[in-house]
PDB file of N, CA and C in Angstrom:
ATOM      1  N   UNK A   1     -11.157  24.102 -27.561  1.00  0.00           N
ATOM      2  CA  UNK A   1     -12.439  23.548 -27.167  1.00  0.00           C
ATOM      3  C   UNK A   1     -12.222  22.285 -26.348  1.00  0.00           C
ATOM      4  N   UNK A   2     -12.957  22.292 -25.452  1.00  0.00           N
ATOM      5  CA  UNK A   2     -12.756  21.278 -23.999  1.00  0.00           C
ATOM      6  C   UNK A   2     -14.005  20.022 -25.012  1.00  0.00           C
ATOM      7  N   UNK A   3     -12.991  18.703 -25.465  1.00  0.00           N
ATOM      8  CA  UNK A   3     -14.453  17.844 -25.536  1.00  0.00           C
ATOM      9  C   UNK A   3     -15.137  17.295 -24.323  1.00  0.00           C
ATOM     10  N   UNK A   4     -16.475  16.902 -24.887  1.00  0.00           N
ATOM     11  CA  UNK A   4     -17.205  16.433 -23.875  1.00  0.00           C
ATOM     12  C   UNK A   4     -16.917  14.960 -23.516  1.00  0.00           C
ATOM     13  N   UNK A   5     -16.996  14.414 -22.441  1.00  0.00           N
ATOM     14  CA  UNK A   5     -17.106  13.114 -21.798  1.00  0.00           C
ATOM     15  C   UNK A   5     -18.014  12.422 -22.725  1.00  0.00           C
ATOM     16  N   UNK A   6     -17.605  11.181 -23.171  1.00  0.00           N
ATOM     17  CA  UNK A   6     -18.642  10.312 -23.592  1.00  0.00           C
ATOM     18  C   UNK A   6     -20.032   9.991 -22.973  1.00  0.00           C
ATOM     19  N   UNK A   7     -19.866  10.263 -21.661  1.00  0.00           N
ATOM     20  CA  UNK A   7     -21.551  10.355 -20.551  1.00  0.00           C
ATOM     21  C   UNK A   7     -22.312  11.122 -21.063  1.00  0.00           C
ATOM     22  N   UNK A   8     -22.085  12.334 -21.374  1.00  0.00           N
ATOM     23  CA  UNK A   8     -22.820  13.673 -21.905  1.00  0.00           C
ATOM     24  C   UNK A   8     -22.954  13.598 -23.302  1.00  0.00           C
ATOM     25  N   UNK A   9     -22.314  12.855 -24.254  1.00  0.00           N
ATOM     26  CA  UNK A   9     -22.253  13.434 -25.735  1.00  0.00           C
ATOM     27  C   UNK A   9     -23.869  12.272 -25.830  1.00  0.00           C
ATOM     28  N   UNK A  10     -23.760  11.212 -25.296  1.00  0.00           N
ATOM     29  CA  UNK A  10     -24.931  10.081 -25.500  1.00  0.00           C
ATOM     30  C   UNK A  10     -26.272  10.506 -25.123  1.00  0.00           C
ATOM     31  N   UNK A  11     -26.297  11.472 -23.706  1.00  0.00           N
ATOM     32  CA  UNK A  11     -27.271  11.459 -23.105  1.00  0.00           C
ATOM     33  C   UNK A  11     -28.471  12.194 -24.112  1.00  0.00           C
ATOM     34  N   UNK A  12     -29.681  11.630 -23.307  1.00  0.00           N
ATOM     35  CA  UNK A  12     -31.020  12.359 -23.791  1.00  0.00           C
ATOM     36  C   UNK A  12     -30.505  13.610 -22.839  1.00  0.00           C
ATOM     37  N   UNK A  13     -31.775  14.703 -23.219  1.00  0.00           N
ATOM     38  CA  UNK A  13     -32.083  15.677 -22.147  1.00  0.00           C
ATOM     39  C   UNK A  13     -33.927  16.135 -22.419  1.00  0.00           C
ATOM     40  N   UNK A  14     -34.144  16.422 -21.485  1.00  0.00           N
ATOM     41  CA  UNK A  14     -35.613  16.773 -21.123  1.00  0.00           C
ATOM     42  C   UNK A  14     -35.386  18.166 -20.833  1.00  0.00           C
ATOM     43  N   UNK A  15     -36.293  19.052 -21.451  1.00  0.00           N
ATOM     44  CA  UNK A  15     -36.758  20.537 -20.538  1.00  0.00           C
ATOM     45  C   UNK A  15     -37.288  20.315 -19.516  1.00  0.00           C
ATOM     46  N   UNK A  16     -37.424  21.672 -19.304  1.00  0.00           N
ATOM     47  CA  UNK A  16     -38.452  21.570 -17.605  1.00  0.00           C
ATOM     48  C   UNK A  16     -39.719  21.492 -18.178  1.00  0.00           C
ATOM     49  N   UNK A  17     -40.169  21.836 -19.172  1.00  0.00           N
ATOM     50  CA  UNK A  17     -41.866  21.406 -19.237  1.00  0.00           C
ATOM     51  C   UNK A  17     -41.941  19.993 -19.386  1.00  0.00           C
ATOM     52  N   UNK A  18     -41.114  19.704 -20.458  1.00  0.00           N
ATOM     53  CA  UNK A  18     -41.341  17.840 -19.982  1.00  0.00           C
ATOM     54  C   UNK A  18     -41.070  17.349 -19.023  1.00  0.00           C
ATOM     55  N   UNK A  19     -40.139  17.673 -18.581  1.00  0.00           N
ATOM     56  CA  UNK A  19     -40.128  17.109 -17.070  1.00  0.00           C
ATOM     57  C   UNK A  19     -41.598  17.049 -16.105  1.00  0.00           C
ATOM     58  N   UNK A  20     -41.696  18.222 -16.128  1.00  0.00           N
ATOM     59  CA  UNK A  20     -42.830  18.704 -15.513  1.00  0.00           C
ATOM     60  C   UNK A  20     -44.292  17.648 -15.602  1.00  0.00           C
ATOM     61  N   UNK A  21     -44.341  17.801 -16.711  1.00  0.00           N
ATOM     62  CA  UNK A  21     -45.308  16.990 -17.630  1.00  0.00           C
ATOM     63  C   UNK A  21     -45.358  15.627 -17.360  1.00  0.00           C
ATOM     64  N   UNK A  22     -44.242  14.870 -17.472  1.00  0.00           N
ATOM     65  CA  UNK A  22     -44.290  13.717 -16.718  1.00  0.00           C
ATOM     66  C   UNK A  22     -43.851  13.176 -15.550  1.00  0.00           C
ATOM     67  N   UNK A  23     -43.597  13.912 -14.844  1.00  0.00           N
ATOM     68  CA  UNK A  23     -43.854  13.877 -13.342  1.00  0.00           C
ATOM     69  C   UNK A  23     -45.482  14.237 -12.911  1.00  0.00           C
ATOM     70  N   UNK A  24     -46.046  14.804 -13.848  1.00  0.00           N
ATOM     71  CA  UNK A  24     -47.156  15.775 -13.699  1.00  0.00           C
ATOM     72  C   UNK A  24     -47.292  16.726 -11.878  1.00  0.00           C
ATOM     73  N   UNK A  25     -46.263  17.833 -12.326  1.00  0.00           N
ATOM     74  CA  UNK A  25     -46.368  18.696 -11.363  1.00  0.00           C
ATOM     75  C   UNK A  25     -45.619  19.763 -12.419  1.00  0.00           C
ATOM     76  N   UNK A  26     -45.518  20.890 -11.471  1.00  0.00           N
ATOM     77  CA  UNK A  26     -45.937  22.331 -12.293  1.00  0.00           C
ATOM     78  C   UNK A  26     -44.099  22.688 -12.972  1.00  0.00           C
ATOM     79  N   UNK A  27     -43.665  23.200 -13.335  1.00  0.00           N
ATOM     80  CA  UNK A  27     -42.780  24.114 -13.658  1.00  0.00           C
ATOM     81  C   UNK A  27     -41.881  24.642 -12.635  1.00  0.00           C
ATOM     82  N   UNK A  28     -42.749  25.391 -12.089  1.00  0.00           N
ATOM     83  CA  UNK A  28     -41.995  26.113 -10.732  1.00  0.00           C
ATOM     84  C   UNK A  28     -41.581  24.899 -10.191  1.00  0.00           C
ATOM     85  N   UNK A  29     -42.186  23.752  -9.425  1.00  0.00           N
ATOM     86  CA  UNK A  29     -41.949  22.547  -8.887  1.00  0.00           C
ATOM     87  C   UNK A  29     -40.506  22.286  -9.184  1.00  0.00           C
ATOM     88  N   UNK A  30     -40.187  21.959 -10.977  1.00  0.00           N
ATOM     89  CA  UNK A  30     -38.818  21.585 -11.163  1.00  0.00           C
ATOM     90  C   UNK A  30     -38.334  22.313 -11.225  1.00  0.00           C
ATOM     91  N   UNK A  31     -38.408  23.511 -11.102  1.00  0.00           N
ATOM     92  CA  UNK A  31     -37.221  24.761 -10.673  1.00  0.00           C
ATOM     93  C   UNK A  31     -37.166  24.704  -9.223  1.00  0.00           C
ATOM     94  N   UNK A  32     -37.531  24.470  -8.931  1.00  0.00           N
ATOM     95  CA  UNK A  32     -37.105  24.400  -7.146  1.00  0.00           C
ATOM     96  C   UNK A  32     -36.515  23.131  -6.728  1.00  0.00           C
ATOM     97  N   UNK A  33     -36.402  21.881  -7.162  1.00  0.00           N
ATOM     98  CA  UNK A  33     -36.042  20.949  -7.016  1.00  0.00           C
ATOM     99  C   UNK A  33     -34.700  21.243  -8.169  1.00  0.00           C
ATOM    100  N   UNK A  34     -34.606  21.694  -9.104  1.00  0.00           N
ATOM    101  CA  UNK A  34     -33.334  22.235  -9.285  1.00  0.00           C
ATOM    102  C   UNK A  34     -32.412  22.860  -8.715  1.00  0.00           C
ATOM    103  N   UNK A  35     -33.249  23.981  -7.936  1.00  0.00           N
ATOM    104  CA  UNK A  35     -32.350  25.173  -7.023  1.00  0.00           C
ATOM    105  C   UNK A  35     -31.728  24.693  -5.582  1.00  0.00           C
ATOM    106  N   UNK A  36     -32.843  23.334  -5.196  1.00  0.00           N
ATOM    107  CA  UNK A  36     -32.504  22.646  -4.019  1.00  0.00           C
ATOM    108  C   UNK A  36     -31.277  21.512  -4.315  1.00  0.00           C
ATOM    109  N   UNK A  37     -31.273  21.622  -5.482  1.00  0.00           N
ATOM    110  CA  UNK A  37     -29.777  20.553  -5.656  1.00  0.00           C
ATOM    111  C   UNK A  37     -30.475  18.422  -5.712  1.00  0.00           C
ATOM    112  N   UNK A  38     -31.570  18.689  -5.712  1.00  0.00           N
ATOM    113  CA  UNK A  38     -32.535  17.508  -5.793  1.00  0.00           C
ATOM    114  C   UNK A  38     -32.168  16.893  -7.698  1.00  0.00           C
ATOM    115  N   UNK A  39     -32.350  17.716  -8.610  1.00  0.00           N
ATOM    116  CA  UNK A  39     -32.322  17.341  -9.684  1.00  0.00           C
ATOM    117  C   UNK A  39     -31.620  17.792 -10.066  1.00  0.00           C
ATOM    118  N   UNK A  40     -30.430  17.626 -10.713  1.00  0.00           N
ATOM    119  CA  UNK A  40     -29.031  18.356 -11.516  1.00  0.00           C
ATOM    120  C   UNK A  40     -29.800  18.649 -13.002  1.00  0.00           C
ATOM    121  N   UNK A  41     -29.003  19.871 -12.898  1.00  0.00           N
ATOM    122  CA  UNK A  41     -29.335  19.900 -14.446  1.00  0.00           C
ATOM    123  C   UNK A  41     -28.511  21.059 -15.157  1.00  0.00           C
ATOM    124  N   UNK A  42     -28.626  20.880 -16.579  1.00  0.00           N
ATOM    125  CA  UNK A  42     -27.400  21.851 -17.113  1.00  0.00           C
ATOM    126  C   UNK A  42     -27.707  23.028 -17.576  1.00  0.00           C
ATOM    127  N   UNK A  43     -27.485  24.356 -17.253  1.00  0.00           N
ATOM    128  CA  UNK A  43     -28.141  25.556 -17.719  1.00  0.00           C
ATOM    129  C   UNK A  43     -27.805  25.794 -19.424  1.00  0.00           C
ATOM    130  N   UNK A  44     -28.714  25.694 -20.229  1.00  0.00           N
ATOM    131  CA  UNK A  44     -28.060  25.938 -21.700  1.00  0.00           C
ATOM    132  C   UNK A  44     -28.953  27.314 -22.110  1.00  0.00           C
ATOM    133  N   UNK A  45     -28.117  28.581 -21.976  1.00  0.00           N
ATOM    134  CA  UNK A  45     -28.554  29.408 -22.154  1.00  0.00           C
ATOM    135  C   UNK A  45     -29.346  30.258 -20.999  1.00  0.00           C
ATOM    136  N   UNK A  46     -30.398  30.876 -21.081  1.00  0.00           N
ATOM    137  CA  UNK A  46     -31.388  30.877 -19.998  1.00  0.00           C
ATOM    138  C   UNK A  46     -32.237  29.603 -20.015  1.00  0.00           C
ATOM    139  N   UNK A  47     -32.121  28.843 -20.219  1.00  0.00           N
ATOM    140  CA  UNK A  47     -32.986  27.461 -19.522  1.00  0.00           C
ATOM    141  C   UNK A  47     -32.037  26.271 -19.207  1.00  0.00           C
ATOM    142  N   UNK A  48     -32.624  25.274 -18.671  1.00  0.00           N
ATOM    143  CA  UNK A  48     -32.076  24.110 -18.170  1.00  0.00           C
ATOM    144  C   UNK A  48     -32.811  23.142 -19.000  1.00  0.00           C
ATOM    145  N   UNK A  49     -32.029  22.101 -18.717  1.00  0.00           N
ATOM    146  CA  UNK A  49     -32.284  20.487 -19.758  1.00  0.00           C
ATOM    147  C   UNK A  49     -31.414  19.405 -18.330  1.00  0.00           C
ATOM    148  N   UNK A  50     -32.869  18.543 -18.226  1.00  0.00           N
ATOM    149  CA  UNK A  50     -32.465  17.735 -17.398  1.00  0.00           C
ATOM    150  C   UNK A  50     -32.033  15.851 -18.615  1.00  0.00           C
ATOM    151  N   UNK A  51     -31.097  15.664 -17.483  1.00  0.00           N
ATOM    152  CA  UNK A  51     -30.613  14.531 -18.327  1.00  0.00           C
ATOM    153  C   UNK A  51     -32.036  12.857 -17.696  1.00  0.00           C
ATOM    154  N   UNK A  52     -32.463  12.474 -19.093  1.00  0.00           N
ATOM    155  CA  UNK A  52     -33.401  11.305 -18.692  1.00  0.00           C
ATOM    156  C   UNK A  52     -32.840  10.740 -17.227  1.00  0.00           C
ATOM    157  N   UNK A  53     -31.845  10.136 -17.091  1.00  0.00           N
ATOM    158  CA  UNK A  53     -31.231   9.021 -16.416  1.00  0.00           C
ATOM    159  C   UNK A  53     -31.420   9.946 -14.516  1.00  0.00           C
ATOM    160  N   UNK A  54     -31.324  10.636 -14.760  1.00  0.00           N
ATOM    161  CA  UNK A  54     -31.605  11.486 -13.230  1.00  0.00           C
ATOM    162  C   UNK A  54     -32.605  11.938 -13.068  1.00  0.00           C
ATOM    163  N   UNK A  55     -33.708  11.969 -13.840  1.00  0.00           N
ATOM    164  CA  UNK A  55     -34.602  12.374 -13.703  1.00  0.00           C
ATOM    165  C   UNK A  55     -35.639  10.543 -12.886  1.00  0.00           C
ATOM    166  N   UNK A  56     -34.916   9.415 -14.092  1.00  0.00           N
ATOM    167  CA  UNK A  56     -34.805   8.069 -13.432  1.00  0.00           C
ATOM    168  C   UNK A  56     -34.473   8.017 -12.446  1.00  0.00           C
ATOM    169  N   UNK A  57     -33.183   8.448 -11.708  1.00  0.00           N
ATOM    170  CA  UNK A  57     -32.890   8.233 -10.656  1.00  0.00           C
ATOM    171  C   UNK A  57     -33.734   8.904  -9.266  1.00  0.00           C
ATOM    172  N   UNK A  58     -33.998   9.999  -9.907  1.00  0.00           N
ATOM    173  CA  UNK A  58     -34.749  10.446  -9.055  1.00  0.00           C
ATOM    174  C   UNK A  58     -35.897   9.979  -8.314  1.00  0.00           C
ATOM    175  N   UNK A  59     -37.004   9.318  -9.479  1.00  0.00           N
ATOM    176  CA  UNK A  59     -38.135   8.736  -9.496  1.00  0.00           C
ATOM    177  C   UNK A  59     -37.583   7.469  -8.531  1.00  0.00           C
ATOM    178  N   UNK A  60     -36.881   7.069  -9.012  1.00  0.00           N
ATOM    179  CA  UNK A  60     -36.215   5.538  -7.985  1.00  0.00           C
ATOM    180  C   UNK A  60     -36.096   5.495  -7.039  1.00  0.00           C
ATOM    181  N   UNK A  61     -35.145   6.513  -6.446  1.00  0.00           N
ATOM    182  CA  UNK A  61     -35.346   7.100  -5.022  1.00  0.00           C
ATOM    183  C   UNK A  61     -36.522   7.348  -4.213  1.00  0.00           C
ATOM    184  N   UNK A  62     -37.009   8.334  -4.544  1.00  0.00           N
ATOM    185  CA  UNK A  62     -38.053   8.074  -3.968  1.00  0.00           C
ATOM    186  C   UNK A  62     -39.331   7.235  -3.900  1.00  0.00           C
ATOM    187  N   UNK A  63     -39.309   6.401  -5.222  1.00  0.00           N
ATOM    188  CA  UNK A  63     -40.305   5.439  -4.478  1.00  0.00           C
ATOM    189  C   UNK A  63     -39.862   4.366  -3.952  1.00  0.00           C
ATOM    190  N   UNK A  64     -38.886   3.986  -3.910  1.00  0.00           N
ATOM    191  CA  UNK A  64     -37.769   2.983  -2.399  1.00  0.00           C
ATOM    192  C   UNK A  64     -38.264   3.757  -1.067  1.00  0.00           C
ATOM    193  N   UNK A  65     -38.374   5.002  -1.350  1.00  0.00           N
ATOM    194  CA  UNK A  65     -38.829   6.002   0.483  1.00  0.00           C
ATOM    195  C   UNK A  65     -40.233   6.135   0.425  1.00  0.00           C
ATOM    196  N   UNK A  66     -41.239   5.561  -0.188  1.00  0.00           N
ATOM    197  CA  UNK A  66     -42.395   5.422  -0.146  1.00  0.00           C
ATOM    198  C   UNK A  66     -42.493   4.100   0.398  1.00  0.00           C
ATOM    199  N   UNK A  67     -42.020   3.132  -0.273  1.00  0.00           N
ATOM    200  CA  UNK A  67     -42.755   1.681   0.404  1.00  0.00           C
ATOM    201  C   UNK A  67     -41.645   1.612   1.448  1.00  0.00           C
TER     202      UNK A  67
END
């Protein structure tokens, strides 16, 4: 068994409905911003779990390209 990096054993993770939810946009939305390579995220099983901190980063980014 490969251990995990101390980055990963700490992290939160979010589904895509929470995600969704607080971004407030749809589902499909964060599956496509997944598939576009915009939001990383880790497939566990058939679903994905996005990690808090990129989902932060994300939000950061773009509102620096808003104002």
């Amino acid at each position: 068994m490969i251990p995990l990096s101390v980055h990963y054993t700490g992290a939160q993770f979010l589904t895509v409905s929470e995600v969704a939810s607080v971004l407030r946009i749809s589902n499909m939305t964060v599956y496509r911003l997944i598939s576009s390579g915009q939001l990383p995220a880790v497939r566990v099983g058939r679903s994905y779990r996005l990690r808090v901190e990129d989902v932060d980063r994300y939000l950061a980014a773009r509102f620096t390209e808003a104002g």
